[in-house]
Protein backbone atom coordinates (compact mmCIF):
# COMPACT_ATOMS: atom_id res chain seq x y z
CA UNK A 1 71.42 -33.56 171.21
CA UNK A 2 70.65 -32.35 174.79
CA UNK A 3 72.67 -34.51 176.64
CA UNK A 4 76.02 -33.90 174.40
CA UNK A 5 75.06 -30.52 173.80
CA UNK A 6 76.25 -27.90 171.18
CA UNK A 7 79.09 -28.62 168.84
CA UNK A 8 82.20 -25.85 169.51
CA UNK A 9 81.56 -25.16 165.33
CA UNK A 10 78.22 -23.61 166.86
CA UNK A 11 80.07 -20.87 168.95
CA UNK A 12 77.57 -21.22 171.70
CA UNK A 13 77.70 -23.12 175.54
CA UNK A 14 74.73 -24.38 175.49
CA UNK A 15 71.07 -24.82 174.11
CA UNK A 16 67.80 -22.36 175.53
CA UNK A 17 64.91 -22.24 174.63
CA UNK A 18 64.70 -20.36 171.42
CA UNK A 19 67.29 -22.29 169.80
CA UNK A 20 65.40 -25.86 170.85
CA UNK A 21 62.49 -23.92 169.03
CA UNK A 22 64.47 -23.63 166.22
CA UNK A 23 66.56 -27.16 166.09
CA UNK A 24 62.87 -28.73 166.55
CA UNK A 25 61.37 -26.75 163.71
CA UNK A 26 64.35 -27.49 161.33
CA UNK A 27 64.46 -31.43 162.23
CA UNK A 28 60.74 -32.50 162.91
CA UNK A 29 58.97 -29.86 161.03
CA UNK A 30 56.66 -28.64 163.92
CA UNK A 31 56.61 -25.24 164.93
CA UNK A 32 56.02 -25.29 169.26
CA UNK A 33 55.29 -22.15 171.26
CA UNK A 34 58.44 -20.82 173.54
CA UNK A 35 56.67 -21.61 176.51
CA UNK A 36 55.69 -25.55 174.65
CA UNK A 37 59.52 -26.04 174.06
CA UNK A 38 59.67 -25.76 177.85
CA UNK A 39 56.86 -27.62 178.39
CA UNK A 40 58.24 -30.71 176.10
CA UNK A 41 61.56 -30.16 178.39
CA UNK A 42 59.85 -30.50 181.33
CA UNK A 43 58.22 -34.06 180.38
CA UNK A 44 61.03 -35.37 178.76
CA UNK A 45 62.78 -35.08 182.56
CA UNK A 46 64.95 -31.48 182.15
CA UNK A 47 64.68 -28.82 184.02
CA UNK A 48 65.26 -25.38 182.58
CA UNK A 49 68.91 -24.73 184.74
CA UNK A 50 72.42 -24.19 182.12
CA UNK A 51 75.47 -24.92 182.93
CA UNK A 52 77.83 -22.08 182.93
CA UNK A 53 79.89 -21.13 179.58
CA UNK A 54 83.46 -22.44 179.26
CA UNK A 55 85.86 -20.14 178.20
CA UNK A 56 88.34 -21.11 174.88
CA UNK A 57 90.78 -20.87 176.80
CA UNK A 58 90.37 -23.77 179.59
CA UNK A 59 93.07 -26.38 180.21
CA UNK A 60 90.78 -29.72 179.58
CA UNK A 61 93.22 -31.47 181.54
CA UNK A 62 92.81 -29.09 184.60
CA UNK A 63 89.27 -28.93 184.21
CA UNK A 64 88.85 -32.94 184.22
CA UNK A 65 90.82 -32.97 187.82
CA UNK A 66 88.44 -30.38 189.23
CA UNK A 67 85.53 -32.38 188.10
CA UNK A 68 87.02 -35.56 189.46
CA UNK A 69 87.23 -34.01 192.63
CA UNK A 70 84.80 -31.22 193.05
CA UNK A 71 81.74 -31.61 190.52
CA UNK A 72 78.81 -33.84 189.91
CA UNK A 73 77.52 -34.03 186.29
CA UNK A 74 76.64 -30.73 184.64
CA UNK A 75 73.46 -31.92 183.02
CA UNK A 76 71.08 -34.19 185.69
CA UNK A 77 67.24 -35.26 185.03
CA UNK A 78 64.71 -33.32 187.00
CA UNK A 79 62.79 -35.70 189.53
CA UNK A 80 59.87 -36.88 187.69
CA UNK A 81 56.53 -34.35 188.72
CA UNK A 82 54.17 -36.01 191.46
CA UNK A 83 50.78 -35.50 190.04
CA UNK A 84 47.50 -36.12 192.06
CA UNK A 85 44.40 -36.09 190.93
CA UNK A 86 41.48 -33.67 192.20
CA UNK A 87 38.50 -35.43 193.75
């Protein structure tokens, strides 16, 4: 669901936080705290940055040749968190 994102039928760009909240709720039947939802985020590898909304009106064709030659992929994995232990 997160790497695909929203379906156009949703009208919105992309998931945050309160919708996650939601979508988790509705599917798995547990009810997480805002600042959990980020939380789970955060250990499943994302990081909390959206990419921008597309307008309806974008020419797929030109947007594919700008990404060919200009973007990286608009979702990427956070770098997993270095954790050290206190002694």
């Amino acid at each position: 669901m997160l790497e695909s994102g929203p379906p156009p039928d949703e009208g919105i760009a992309a998931y945050n936080g309160p919708i996650l909240r939601e979508r988790i709720e509705q599917l798995f039947g547990k009810v997480y705290s805002l600042a959990g939802v980020y939380k789970l985020l955060h250990r499943l590898g994302y990081n909390d940055l959206m990419p921008r909304p597309r307008h309806l009106d974008t020419d797929p064709a030109a947007l594919e040749a700008f990404k060919k030659r200009n973007c990286r992929s608009a979702w990427r994995k956070s770098a997993p968190s270095i954790r050290t232990s206190a002694s």
